[in-house]
PDB file of N, CA and C in Angstrom:
ATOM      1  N   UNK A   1     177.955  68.318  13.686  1.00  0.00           N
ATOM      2  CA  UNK A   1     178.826  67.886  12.605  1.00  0.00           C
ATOM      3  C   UNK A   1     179.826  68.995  12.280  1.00  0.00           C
ATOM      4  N   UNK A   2     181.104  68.378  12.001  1.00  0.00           N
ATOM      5  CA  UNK A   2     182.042  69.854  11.778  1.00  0.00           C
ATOM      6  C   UNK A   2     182.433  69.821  10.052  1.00  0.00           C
ATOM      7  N   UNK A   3     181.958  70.651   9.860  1.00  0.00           N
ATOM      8  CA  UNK A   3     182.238  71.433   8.183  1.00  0.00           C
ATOM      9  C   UNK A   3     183.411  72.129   7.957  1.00  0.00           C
ATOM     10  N   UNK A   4     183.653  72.375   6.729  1.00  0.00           N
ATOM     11  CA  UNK A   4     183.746  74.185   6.477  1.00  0.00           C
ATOM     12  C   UNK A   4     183.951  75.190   7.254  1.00  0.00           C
ATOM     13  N   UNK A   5     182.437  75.358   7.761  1.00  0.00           N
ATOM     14  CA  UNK A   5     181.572  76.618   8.018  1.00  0.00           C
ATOM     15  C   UNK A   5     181.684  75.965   9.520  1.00  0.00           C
ATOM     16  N   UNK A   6     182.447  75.410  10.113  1.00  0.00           N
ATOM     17  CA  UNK A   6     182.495  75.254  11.671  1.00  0.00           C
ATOM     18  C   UNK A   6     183.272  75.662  12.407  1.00  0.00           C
ATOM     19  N   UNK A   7     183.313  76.297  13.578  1.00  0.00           N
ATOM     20  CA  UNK A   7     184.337  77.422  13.977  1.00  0.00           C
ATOM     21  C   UNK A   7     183.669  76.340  15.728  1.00  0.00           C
ATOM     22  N   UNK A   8     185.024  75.804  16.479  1.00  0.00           N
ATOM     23  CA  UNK A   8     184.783  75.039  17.421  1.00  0.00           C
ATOM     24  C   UNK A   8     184.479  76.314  18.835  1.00  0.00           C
ATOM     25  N   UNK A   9     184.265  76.200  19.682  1.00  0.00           N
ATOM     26  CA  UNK A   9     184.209  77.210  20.936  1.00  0.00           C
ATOM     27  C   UNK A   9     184.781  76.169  22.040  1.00  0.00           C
ATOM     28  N   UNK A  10     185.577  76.014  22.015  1.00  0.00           N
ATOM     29  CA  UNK A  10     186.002  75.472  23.302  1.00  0.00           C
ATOM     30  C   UNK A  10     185.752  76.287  25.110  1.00  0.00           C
ATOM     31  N   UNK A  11     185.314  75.642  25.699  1.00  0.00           N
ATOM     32  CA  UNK A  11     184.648  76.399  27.246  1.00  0.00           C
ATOM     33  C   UNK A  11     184.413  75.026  28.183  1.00  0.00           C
ATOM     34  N   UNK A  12     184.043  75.791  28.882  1.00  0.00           N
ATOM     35  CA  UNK A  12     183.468  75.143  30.382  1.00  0.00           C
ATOM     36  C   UNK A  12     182.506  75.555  31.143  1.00  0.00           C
ATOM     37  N   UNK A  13     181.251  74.586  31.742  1.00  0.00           N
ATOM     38  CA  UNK A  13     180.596  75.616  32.890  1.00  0.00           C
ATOM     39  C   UNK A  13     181.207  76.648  33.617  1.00  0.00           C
ATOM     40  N   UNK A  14     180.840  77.724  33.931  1.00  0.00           N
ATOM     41  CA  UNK A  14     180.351  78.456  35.151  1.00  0.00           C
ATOM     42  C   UNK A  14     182.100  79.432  34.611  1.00  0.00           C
ATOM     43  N   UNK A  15     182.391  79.870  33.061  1.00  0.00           N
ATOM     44  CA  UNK A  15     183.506  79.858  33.199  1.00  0.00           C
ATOM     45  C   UNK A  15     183.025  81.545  32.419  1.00  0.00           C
ATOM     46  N   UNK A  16     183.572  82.660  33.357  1.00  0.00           N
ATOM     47  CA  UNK A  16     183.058  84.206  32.687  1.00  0.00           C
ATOM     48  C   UNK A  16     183.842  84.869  31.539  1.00  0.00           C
ATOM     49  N   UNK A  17     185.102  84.215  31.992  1.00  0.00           N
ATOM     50  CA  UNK A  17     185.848  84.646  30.443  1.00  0.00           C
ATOM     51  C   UNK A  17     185.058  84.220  29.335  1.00  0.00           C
ATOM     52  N   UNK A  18     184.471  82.938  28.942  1.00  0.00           N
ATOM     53  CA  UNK A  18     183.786  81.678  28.560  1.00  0.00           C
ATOM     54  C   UNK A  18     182.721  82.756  27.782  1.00  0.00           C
ATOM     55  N   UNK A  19     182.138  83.475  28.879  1.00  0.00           N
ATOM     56  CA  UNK A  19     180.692  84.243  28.832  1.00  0.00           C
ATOM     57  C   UNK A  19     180.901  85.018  27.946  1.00  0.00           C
ATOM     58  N   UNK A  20     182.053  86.238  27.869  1.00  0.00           N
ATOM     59  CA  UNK A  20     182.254  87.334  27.541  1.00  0.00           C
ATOM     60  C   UNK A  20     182.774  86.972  25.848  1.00  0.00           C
ATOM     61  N   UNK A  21     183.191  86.123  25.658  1.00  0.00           N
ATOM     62  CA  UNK A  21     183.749  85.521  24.037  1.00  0.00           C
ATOM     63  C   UNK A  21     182.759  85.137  23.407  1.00  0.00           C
ATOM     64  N   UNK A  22     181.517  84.406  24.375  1.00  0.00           N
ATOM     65  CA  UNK A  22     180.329  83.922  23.418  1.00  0.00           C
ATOM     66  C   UNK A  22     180.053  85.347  22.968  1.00  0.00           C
ATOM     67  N   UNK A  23     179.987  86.068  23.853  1.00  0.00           N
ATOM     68  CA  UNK A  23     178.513  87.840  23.798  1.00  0.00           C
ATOM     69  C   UNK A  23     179.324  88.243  22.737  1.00  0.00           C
ATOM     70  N   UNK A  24     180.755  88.263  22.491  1.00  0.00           N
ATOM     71  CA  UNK A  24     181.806  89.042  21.118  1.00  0.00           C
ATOM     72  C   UNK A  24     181.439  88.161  20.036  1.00  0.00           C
ATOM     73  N   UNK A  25     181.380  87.312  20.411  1.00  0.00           N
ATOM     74  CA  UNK A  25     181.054  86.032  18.912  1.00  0.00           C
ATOM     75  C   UNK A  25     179.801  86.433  18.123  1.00  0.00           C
ATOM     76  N   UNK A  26     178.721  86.346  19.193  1.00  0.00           N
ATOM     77  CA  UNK A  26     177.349  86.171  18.772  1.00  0.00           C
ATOM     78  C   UNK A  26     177.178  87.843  17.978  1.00  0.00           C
ATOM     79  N   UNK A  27     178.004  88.283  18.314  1.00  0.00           N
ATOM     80  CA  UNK A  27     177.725  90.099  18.009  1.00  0.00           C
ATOM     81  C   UNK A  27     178.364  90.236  16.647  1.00  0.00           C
ATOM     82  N   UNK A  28     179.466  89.457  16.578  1.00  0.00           N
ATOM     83  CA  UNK A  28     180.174  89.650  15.232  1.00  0.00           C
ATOM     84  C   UNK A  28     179.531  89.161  13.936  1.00  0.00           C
ATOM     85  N   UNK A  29     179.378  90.390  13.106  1.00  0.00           N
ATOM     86  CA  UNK A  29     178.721  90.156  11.269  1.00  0.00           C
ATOM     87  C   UNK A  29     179.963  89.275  10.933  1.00  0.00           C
ATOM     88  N   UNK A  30     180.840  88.547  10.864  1.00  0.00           N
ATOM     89  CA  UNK A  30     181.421  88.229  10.604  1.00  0.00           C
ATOM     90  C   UNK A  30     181.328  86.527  11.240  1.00  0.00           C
ATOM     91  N   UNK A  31     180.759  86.282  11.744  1.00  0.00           N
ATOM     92  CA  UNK A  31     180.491  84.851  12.161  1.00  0.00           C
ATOM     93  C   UNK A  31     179.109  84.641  11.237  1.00  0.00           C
ATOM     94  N   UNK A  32     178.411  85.626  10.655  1.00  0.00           N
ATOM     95  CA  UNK A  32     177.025  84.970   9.785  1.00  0.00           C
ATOM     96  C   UNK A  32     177.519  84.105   8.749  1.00  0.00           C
ATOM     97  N   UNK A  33     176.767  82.816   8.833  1.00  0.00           N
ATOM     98  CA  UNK A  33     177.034  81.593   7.726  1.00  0.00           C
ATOM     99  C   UNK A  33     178.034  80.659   8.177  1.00  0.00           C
ATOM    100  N   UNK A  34     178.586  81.308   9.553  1.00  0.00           N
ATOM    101  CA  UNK A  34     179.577  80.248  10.410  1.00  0.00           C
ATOM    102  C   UNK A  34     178.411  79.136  11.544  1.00  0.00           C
ATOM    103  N   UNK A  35     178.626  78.550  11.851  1.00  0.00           N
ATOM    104  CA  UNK A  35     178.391  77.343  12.513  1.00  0.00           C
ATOM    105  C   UNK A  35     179.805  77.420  14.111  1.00  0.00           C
ATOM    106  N   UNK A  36     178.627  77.696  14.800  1.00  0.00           N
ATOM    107  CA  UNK A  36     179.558  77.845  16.751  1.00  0.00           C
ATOM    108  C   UNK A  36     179.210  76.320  17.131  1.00  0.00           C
ATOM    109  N   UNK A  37     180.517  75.449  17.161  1.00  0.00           N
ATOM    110  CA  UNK A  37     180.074  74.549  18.382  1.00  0.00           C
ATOM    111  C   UNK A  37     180.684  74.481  19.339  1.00  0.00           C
ATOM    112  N   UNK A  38     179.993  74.895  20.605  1.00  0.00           N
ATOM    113  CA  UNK A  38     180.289  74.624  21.716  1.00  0.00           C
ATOM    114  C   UNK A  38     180.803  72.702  22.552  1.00  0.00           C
ATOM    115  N   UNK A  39     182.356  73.228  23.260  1.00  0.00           N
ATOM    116  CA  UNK A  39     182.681  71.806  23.437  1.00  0.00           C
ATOM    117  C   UNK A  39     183.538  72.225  24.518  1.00  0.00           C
ATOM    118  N   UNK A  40     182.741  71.361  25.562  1.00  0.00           N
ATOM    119  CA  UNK A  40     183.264  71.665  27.067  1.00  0.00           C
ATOM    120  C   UNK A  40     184.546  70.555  27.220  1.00  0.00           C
ATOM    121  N   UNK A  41     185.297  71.356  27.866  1.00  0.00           N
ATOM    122  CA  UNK A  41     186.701  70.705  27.983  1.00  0.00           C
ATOM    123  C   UNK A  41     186.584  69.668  29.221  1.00  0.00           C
ATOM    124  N   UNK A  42     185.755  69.944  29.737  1.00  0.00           N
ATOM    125  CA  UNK A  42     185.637  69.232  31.290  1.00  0.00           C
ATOM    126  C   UNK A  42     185.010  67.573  30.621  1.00  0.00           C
ATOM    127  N   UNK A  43     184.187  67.162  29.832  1.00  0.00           N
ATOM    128  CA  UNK A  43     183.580  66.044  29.092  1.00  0.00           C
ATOM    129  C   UNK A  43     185.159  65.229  28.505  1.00  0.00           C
ATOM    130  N   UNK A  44     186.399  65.580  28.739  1.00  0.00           N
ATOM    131  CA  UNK A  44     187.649  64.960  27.799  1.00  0.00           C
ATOM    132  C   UNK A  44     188.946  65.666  28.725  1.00  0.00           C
ATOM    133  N   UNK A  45     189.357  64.442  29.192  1.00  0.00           N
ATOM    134  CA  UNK A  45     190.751  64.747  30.096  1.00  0.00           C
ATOM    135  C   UNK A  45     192.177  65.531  28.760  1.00  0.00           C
ATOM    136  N   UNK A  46     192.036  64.879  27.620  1.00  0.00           N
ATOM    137  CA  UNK A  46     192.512  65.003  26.614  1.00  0.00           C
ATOM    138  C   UNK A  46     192.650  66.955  26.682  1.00  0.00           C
ATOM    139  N   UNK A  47     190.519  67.456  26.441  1.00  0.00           N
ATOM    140  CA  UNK A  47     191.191  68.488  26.017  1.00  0.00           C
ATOM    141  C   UNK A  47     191.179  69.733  27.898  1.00  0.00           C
ATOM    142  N   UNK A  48     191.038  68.856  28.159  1.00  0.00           N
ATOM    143  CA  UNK A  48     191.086  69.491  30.161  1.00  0.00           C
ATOM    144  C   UNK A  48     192.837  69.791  30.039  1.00  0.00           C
ATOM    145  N   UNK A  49     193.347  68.396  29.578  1.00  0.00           N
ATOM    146  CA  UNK A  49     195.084  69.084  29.818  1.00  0.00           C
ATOM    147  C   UNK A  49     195.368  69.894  28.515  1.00  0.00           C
ATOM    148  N   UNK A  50     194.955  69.806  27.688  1.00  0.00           N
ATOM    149  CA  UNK A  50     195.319  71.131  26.903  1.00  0.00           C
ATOM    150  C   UNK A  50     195.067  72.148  27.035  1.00  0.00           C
ATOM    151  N   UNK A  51     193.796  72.353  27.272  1.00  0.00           N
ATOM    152  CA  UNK A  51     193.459  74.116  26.857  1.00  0.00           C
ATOM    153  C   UNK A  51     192.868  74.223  28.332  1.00  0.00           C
ATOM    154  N   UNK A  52     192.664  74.116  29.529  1.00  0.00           N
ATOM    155  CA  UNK A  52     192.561  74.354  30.740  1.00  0.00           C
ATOM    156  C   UNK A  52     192.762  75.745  31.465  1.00  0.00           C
ATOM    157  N   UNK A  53     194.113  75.961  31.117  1.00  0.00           N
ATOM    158  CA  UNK A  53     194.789  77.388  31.301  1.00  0.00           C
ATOM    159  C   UNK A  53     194.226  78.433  30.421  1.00  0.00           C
ATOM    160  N   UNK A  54     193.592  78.045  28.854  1.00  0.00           N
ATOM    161  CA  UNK A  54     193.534  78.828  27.849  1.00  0.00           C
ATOM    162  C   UNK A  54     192.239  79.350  27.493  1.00  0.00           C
ATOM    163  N   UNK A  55     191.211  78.379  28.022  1.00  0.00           N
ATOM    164  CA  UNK A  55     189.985  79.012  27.273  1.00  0.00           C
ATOM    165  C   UNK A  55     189.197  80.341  27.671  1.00  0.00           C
ATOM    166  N   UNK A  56     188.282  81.017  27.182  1.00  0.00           N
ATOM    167  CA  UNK A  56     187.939  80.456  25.792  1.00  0.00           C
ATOM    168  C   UNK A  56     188.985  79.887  24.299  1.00  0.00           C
ATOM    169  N   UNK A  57     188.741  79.297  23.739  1.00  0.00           N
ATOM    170  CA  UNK A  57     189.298  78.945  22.564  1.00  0.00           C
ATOM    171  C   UNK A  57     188.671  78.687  21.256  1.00  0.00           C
ATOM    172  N   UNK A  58     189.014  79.453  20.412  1.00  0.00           N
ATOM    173  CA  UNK A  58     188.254  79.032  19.459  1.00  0.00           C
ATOM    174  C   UNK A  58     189.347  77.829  18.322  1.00  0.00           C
ATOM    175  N   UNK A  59     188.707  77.164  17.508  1.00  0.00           N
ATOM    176  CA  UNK A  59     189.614  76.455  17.119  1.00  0.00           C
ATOM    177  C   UNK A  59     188.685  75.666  15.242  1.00  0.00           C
ATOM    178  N   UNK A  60     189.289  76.012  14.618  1.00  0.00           N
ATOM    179  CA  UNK A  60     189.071  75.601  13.280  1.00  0.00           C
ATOM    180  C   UNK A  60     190.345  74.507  13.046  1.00  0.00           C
ATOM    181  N   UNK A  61     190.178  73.501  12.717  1.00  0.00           N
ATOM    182  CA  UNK A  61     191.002  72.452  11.995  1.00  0.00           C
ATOM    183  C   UNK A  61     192.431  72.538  13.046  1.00  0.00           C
ATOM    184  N   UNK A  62     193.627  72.885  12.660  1.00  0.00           N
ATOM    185  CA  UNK A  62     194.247  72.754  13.535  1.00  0.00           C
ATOM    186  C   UNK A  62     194.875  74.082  14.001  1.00  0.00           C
ATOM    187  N   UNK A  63     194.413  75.142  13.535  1.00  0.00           N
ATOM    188  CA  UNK A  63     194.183  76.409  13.880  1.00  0.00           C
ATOM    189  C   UNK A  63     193.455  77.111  15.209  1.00  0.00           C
ATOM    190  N   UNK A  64     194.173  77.343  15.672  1.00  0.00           N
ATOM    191  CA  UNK A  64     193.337  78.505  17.501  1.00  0.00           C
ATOM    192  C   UNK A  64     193.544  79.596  17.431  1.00  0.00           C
ATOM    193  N   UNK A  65     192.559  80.282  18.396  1.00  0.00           N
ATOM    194  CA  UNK A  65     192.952  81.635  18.835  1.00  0.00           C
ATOM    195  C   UNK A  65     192.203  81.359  20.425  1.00  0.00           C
ATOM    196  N   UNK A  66     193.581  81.762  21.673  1.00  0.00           N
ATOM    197  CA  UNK A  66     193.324  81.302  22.515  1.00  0.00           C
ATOM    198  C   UNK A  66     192.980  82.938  23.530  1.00  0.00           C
ATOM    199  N   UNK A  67     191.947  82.464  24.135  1.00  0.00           N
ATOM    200  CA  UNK A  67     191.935  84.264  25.487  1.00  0.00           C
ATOM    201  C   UNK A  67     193.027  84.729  25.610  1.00  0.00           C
ATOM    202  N   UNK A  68     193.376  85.883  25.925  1.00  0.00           N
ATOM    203  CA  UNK A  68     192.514  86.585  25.563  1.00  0.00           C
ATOM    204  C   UNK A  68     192.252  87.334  23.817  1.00  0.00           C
ATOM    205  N   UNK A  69     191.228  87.259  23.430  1.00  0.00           N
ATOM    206  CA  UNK A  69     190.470  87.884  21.928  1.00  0.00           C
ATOM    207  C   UNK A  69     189.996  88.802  22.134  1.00  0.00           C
ATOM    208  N   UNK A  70     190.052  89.703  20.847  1.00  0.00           N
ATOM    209  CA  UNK A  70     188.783  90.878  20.776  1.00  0.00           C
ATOM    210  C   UNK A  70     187.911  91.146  19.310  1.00  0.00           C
ATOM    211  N   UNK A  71     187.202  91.648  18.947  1.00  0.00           N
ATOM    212  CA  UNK A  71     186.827  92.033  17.436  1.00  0.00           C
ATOM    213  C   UNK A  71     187.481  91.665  16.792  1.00  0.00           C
ATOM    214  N   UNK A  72     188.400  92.551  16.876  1.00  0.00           N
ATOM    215  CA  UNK A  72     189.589  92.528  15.372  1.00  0.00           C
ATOM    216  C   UNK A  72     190.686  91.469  15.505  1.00  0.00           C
ATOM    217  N   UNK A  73     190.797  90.905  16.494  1.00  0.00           N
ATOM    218  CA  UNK A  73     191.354  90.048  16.719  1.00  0.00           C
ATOM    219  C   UNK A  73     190.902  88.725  15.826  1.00  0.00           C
ATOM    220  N   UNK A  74     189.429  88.214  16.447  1.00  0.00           N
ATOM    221  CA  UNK A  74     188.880  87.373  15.937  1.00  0.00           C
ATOM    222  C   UNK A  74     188.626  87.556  14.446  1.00  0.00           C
ATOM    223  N   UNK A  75     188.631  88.616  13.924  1.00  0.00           N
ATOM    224  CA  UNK A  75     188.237  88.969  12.816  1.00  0.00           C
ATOM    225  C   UNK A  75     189.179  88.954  11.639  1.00  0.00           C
ATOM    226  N   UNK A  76     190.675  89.313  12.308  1.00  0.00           N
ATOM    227  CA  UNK A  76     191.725  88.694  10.999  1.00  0.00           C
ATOM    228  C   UNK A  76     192.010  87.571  11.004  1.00  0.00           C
ATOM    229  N   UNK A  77     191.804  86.193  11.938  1.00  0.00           N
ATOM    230  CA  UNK A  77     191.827  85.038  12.321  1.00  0.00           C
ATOM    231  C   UNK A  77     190.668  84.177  11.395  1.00  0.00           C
ATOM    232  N   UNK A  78     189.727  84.796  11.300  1.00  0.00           N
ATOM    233  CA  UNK A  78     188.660  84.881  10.367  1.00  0.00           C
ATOM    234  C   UNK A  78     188.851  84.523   8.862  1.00  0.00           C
ATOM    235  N   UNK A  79     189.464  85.801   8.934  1.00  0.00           N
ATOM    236  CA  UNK A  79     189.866  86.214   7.129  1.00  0.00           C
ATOM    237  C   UNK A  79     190.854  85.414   6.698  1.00  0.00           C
ATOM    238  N   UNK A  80     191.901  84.620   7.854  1.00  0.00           N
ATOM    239  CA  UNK A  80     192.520  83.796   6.799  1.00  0.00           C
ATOM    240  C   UNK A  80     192.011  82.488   6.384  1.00  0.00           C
ATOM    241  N   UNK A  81     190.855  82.039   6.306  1.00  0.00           N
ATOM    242  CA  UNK A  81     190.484  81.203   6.150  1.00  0.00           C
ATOM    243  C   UNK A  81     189.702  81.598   4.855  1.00  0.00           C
ATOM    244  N   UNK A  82     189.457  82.602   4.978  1.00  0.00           N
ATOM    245  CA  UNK A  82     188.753  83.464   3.866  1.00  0.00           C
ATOM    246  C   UNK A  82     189.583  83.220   1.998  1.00  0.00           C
ATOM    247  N   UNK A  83     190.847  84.253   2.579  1.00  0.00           N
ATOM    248  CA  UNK A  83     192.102  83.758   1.648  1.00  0.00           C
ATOM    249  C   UNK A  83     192.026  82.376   1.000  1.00  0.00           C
ATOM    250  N   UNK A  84     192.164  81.417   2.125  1.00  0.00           N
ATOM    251  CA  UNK A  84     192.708  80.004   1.542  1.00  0.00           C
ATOM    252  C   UNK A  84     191.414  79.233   0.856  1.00  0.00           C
ATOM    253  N   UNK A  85     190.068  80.107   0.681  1.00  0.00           N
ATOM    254  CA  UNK A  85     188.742  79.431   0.239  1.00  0.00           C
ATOM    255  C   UNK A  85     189.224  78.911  -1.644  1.00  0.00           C
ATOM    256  N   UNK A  86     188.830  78.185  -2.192  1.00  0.00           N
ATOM    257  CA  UNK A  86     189.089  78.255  -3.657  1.00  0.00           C
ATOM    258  C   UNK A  86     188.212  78.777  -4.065  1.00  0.00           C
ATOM    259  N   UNK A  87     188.942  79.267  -5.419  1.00  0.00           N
ATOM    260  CA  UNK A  87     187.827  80.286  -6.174  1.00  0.00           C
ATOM    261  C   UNK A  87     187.366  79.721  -7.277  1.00  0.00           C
TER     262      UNK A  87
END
């Protein structure tokens, strides 16, 4: 189910860029209380012609951040979602 607290992972089998974004994800204090769903592009011609060239991808609402990412990368990408929370 996608929330809030859902941050999409767009990937594919057997794909190492794919690999190396999960291992940065799963490592980041900054994904605790987030929700990863994994969604293979190969299951949807739709998102095969979009992001094909691009993944990994992460993708909140209509917001991405496409490979290549790093820490801090992912991490101010993060925070603006942070900002726009109501208080």
């Amino acid at each position: 189910m996608i929330n809030a607290n859902t941050i999409e992972f767009l990937t594919t089998q057997g794909c190492s860029l794919c690999d190396q974004a999960l291992d940065l994800l799963i490592g980041m204090p900054e994904m605790a209380g987030l929700s990863l769903l994994t969604i293979d592009i190969a299951d949807s011609n739709e998102l095969l012609d979009l992001f094909a060239e691009q993944i990994p991808v992460l993708r909140r609402g209509q917001h991405l951040i496409c490979w290549p990412f790093d820490h801090q990368t992912v991490s101010a990408w993060l925070s603006q979602f942070e900002q726009s929370k109501p208080q």
